[in-house]
PDB file of N, CA and C in Angstrom:
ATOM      1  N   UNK A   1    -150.870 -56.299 -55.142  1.00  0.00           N
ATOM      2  CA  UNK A   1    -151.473 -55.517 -54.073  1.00  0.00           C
ATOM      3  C   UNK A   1    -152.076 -56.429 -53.003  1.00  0.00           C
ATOM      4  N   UNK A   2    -153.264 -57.780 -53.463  1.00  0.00           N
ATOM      5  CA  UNK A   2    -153.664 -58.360 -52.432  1.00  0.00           C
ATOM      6  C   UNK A   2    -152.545 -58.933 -51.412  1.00  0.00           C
ATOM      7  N   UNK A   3    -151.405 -59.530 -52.447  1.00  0.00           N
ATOM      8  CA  UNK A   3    -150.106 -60.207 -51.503  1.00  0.00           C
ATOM      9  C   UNK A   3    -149.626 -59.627 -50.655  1.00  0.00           C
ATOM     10  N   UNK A   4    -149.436 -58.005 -51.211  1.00  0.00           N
ATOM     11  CA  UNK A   4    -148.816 -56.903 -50.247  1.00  0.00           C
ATOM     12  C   UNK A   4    -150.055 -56.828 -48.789  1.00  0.00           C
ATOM     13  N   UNK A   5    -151.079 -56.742 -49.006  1.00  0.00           N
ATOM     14  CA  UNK A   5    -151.823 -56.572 -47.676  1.00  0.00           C
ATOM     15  C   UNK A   5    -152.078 -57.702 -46.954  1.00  0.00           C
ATOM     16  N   UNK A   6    -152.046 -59.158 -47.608  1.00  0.00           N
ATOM     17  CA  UNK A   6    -151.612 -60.252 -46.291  1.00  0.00           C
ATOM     18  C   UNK A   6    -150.224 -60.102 -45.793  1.00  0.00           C
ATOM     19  N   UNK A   7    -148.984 -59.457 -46.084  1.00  0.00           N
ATOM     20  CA  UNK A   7    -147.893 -59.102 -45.631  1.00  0.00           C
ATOM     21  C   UNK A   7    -148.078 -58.047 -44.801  1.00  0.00           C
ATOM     22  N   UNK A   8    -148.578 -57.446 -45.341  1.00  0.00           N
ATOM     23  CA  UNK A   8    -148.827 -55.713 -44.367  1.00  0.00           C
ATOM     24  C   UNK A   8    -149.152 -56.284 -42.713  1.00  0.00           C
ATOM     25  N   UNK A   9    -150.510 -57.267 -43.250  1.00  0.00           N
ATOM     26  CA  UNK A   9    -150.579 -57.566 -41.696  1.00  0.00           C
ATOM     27  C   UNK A   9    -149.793 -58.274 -41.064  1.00  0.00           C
ATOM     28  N   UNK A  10    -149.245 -59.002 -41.221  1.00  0.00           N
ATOM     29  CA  UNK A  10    -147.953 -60.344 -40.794  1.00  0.00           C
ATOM     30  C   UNK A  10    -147.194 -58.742 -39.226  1.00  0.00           C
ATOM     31  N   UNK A  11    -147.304 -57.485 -39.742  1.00  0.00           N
ATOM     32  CA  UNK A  11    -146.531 -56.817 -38.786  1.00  0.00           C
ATOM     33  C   UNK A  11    -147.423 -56.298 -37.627  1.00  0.00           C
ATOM     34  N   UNK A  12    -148.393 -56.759 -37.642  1.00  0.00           N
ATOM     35  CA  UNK A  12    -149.740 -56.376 -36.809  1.00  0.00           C
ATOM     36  C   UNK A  12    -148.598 -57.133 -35.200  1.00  0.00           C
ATOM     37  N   UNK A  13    -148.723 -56.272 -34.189  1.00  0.00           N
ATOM     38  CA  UNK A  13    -148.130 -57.054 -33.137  1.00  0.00           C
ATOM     39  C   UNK A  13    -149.015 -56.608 -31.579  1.00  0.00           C
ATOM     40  N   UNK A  14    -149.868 -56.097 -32.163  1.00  0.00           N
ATOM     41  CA  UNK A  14    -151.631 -56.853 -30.632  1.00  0.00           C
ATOM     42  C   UNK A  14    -152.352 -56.995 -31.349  1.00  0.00           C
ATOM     43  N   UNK A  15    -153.377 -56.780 -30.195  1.00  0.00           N
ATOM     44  CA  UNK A  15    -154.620 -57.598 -30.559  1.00  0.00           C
ATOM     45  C   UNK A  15    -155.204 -58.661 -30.462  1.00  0.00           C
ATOM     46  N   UNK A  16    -155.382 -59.604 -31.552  1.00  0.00           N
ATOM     47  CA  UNK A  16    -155.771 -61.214 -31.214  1.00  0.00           C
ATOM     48  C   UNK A  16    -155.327 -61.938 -32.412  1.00  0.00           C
ATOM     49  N   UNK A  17    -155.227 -62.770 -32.521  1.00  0.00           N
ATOM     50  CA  UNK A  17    -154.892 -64.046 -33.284  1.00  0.00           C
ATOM     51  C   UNK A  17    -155.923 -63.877 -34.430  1.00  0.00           C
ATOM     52  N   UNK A  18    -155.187 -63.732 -35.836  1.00  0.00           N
ATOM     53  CA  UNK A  18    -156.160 -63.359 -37.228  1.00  0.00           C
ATOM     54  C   UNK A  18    -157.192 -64.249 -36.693  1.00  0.00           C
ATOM     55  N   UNK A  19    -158.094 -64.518 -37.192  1.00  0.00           N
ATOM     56  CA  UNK A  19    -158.633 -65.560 -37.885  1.00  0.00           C
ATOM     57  C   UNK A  19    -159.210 -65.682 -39.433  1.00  0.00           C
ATOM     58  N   UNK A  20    -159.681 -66.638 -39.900  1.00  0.00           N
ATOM     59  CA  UNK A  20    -159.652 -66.854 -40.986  1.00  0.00           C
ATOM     60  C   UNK A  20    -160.488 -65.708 -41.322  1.00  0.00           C
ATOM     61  N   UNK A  21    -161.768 -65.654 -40.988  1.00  0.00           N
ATOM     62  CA  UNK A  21    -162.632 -64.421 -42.037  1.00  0.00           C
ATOM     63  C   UNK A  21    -161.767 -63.435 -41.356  1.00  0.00           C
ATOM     64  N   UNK A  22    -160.642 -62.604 -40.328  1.00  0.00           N
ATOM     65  CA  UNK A  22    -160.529 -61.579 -41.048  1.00  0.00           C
ATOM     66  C   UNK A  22    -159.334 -61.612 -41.732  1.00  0.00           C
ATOM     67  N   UNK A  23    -158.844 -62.494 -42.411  1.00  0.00           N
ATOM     68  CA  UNK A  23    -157.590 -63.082 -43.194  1.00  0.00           C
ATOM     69  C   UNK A  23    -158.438 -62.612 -44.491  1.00  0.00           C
ATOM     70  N   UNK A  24    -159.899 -63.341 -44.491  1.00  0.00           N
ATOM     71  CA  UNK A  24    -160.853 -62.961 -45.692  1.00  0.00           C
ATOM     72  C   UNK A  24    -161.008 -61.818 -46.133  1.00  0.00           C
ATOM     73  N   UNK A  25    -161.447 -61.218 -44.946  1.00  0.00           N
ATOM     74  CA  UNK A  25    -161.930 -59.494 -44.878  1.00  0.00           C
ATOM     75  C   UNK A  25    -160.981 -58.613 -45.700  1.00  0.00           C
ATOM     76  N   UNK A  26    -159.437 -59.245 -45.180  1.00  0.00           N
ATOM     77  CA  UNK A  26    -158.661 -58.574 -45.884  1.00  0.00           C
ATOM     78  C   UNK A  26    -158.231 -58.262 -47.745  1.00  0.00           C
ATOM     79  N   UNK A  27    -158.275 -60.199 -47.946  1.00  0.00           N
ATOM     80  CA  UNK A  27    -158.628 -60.288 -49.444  1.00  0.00           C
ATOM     81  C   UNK A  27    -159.425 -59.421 -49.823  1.00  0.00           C
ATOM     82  N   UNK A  28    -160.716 -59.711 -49.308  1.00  0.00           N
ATOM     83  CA  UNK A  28    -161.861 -59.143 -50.023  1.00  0.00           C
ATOM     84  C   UNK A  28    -161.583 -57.660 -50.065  1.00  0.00           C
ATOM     85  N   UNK A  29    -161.454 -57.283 -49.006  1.00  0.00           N
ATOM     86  CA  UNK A  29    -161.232 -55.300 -49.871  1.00  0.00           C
ATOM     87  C   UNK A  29    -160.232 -55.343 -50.286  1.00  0.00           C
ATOM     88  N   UNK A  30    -159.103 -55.858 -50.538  1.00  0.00           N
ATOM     89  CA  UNK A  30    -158.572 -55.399 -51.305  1.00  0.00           C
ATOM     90  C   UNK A  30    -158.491 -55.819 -52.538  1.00  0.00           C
ATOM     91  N   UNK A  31    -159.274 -56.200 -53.255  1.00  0.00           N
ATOM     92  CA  UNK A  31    -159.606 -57.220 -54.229  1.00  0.00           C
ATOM     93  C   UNK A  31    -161.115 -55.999 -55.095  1.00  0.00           C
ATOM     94  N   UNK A  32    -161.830 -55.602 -53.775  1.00  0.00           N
ATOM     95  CA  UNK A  32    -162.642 -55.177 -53.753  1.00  0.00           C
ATOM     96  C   UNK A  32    -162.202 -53.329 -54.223  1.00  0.00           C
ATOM     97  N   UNK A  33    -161.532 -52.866 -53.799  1.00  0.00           N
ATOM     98  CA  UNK A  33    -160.667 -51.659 -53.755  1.00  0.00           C
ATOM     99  C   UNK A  33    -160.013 -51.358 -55.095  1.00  0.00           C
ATOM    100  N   UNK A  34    -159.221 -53.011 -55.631  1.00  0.00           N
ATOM    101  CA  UNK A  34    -158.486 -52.873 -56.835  1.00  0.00           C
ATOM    102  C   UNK A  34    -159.680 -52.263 -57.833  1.00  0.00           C
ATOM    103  N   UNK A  35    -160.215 -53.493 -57.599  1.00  0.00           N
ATOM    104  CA  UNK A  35    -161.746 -53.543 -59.140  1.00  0.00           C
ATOM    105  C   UNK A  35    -161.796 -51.697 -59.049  1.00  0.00           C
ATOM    106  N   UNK A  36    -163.005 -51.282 -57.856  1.00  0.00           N
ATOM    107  CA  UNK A  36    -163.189 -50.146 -58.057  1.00  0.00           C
ATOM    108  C   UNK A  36    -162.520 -48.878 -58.646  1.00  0.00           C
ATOM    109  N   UNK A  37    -160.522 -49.116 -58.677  1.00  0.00           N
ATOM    110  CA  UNK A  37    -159.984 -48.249 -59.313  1.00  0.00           C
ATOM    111  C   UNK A  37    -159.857 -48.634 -60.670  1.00  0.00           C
ATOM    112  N   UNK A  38    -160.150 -49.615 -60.905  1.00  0.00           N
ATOM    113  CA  UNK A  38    -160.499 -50.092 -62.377  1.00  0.00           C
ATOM    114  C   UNK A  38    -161.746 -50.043 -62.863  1.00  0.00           C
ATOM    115  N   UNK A  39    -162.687 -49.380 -62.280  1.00  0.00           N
ATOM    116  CA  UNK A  39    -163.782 -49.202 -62.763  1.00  0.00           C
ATOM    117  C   UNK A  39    -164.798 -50.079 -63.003  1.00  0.00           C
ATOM    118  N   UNK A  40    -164.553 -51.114 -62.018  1.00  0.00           N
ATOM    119  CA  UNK A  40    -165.399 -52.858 -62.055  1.00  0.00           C
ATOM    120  C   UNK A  40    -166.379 -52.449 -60.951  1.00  0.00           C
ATOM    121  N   UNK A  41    -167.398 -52.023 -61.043  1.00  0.00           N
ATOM    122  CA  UNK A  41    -168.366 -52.468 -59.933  1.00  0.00           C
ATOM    123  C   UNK A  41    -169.909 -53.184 -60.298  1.00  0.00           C
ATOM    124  N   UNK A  42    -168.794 -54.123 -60.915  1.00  0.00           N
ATOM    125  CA  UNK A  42    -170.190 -55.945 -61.107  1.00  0.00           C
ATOM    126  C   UNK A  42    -170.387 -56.652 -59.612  1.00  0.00           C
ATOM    127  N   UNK A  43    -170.833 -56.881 -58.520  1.00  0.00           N
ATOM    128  CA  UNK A  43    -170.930 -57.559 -57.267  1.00  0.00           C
ATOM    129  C   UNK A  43    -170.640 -58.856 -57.880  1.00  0.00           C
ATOM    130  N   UNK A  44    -170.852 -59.653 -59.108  1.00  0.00           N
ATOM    131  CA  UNK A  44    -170.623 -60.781 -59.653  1.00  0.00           C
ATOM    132  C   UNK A  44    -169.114 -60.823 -59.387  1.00  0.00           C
ATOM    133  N   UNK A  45    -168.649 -60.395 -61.036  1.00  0.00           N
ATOM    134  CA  UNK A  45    -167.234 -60.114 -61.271  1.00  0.00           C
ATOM    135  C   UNK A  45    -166.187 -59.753 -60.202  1.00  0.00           C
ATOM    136  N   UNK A  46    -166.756 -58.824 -58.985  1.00  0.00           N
ATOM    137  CA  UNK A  46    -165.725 -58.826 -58.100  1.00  0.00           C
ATOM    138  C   UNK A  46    -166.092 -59.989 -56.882  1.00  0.00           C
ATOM    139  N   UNK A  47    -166.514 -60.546 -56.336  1.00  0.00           N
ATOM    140  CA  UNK A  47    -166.978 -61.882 -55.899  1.00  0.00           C
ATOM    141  C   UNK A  47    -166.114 -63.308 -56.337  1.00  0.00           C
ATOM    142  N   UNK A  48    -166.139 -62.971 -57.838  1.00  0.00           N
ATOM    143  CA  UNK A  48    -164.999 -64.092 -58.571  1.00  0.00           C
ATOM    144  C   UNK A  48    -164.310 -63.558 -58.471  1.00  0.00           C
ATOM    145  N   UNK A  49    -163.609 -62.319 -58.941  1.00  0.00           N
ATOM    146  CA  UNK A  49    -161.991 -62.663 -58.641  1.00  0.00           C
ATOM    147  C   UNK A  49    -161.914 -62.514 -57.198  1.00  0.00           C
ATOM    148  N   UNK A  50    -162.644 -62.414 -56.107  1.00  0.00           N
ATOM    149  CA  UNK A  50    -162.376 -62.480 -55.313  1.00  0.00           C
ATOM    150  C   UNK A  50    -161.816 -63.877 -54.314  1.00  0.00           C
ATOM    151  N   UNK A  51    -162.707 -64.747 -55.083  1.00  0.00           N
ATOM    152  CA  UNK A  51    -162.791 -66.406 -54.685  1.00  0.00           C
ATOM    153  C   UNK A  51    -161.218 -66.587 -55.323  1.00  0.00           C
ATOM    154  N   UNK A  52    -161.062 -66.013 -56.188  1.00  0.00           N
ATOM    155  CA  UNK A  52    -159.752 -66.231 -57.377  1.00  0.00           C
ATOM    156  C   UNK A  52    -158.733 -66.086 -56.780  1.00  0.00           C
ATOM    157  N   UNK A  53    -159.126 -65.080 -55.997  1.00  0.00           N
ATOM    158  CA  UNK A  53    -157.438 -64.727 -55.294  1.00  0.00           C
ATOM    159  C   UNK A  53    -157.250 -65.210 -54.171  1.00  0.00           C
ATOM    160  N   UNK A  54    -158.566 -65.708 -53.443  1.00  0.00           N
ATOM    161  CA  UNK A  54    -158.538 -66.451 -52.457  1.00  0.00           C
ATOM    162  C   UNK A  54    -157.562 -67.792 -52.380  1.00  0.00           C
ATOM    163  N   UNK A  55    -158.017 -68.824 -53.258  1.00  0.00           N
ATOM    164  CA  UNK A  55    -157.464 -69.698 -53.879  1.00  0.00           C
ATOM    165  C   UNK A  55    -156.253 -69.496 -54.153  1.00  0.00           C
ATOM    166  N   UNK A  56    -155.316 -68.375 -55.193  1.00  0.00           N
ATOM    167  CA  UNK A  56    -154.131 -68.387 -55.064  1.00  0.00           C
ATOM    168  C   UNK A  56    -153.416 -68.209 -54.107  1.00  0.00           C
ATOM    169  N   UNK A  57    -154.177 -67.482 -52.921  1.00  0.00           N
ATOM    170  CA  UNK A  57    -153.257 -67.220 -51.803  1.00  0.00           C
ATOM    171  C   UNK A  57    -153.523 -68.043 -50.498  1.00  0.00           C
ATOM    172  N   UNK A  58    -153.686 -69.283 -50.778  1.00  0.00           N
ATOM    173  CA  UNK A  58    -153.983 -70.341 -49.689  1.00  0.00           C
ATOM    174  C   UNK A  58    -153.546 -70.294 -48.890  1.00  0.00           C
ATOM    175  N   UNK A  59    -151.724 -70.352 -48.920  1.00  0.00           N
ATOM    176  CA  UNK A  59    -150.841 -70.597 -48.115  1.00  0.00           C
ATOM    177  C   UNK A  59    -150.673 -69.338 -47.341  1.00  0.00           C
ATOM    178  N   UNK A  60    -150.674 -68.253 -47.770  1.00  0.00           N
ATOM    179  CA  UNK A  60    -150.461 -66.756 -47.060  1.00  0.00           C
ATOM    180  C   UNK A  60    -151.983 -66.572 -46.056  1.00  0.00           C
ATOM    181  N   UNK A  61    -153.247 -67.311 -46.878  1.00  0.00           N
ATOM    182  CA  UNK A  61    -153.987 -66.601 -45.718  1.00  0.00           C
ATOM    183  C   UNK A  61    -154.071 -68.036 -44.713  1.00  0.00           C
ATOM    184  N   UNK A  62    -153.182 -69.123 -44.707  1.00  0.00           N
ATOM    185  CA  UNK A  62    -153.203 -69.715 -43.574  1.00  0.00           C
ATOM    186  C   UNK A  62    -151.864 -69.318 -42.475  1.00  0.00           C
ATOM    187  N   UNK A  63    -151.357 -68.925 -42.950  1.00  0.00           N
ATOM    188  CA  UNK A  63    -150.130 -68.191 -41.977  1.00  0.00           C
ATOM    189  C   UNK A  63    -150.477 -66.502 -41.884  1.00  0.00           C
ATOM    190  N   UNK A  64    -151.369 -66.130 -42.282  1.00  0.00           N
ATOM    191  CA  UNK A  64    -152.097 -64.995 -41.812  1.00  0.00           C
ATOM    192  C   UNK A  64    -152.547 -65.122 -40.611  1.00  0.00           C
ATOM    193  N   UNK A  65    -153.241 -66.520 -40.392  1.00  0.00           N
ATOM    194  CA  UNK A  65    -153.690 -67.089 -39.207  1.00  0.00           C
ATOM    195  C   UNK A  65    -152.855 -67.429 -38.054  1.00  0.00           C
ATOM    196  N   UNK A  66    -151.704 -67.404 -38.129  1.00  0.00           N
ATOM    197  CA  UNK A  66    -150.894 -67.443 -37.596  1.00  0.00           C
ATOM    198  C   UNK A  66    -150.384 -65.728 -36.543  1.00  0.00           C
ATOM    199  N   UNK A  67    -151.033 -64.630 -37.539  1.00  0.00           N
ATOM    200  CA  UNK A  67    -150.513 -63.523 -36.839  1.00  0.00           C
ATOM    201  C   UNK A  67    -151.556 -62.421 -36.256  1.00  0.00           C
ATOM    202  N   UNK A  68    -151.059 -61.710 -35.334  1.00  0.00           N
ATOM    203  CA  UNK A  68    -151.996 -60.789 -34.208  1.00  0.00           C
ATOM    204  C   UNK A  68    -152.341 -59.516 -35.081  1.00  0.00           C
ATOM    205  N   UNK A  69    -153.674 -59.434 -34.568  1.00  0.00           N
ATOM    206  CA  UNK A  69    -154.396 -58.261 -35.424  1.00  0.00           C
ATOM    207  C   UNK A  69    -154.837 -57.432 -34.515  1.00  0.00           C
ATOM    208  N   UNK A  70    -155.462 -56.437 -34.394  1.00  0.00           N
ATOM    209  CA  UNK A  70    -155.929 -55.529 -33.580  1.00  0.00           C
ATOM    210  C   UNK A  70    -157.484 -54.751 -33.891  1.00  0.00           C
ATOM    211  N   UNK A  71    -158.563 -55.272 -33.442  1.00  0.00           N
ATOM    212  CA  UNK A  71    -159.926 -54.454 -33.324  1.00  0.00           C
ATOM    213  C   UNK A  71    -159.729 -53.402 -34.940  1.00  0.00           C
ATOM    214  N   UNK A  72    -158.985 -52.920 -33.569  1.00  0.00           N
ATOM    215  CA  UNK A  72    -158.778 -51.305 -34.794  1.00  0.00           C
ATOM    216  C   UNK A  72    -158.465 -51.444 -36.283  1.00  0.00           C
ATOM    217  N   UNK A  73    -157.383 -52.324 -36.657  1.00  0.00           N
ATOM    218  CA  UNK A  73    -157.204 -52.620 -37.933  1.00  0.00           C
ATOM    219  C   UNK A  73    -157.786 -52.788 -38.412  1.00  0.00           C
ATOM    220  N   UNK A  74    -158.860 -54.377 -38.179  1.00  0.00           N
ATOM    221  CA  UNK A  74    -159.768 -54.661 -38.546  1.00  0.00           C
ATOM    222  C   UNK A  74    -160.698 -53.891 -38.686  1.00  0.00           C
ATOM    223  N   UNK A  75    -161.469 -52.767 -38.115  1.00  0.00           N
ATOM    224  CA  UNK A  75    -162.298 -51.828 -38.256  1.00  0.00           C
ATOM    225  C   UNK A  75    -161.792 -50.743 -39.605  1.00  0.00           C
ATOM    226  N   UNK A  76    -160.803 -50.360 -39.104  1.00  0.00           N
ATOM    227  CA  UNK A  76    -160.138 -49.678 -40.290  1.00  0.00           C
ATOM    228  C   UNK A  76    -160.173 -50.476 -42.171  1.00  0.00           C
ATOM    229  N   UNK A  77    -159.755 -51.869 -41.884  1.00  0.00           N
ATOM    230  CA  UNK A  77    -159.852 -52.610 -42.970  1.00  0.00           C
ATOM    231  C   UNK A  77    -161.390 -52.302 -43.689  1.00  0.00           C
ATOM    232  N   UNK A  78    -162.470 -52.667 -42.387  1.00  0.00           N
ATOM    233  CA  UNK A  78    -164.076 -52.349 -43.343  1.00  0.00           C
ATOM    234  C   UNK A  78    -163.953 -50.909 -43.903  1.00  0.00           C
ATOM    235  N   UNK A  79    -163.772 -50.194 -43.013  1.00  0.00           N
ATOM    236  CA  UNK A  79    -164.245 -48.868 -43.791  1.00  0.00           C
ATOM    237  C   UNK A  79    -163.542 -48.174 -44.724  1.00  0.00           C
ATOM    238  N   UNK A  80    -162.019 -49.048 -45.020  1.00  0.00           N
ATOM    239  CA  UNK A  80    -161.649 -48.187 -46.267  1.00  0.00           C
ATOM    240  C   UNK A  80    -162.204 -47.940 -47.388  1.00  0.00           C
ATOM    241  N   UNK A  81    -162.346 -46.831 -48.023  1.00  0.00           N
ATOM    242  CA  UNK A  81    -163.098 -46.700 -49.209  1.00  0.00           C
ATOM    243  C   UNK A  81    -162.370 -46.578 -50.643  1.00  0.00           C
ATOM    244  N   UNK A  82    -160.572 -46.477 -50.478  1.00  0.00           N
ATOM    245  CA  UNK A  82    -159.418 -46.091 -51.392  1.00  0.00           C
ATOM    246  C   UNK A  82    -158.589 -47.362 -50.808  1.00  0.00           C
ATOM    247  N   UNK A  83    -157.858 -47.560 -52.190  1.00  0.00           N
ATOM    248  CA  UNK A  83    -156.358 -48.664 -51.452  1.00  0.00           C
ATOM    249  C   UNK A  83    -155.549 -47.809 -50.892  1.00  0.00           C
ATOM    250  N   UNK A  84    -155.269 -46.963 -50.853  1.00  0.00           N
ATOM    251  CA  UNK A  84    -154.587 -45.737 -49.695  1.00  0.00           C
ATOM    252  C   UNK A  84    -154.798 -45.944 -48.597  1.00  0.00           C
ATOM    253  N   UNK A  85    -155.853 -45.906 -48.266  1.00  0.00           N
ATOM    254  CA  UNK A  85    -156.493 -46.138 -46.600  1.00  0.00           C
ATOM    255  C   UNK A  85    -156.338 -47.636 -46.211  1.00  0.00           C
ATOM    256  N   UNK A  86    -156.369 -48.802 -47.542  1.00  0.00           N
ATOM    257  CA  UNK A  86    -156.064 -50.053 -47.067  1.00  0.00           C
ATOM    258  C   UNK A  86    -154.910 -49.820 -46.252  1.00  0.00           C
ATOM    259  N   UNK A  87    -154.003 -49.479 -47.379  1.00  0.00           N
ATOM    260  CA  UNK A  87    -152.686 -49.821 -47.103  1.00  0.00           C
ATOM    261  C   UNK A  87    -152.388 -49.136 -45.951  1.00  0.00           C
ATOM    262  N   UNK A  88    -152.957 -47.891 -45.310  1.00  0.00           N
ATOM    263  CA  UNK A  88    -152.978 -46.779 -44.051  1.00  0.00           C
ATOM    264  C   UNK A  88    -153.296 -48.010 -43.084  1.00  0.00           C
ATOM    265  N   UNK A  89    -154.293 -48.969 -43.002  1.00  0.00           N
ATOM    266  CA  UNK A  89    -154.488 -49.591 -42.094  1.00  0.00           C
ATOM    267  C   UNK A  89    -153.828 -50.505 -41.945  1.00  0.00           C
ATOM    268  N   UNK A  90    -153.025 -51.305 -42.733  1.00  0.00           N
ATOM    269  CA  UNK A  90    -152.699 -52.211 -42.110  1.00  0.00           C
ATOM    270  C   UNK A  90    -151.079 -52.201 -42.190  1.00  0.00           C
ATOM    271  N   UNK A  91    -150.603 -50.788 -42.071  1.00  0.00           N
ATOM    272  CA  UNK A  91    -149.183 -50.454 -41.517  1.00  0.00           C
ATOM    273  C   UNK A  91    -148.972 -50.651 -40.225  1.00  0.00           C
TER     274      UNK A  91
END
């Protein structure tokens, strides 16, 4: 799922140039999103795997950086509250 939403955005085509925290932003909810449908809400536990997946996906969130995002997405990205709505935003 996290891999799928640094891809999701790769199709973002305005806006501005990712940058790294919202390359982050993105990990993090959706990292953040998974736990909660698994019934994880430790701020610890999701924090680490959050760093966790960070780390595995080095290379994707530096060519994340590479691609155009839009206000809106990004806004949309904070307030999802379901991976439904992730994934709604960053179609």
């Amino acid at each position: 799922m996290v891999a799928v939403a640094v891809f999701l955005l790769f199709s973002a085509a305005c806006g501005h140039r990712a940058t790294r925290a919202d390359c982050q932003l993105i990990v993090a909810k959706s990292v953040e999103l998974q736990m909660k449908e698994m019934r994880e809400t430790d701020p610890g536990a999701i924090a680490k795997k959050q760093r966790d997946v960070e780390v595995e996906l080095t290379a994707q969130l530096s060519s994340c950086e590479q691609r155009r995002v839009s206000e809106r997405t990004i806004a949309c990205v904070q307030t999802a509250s379901v991976k439904a709505e992730l994934e709604t935003c960053l179609k």
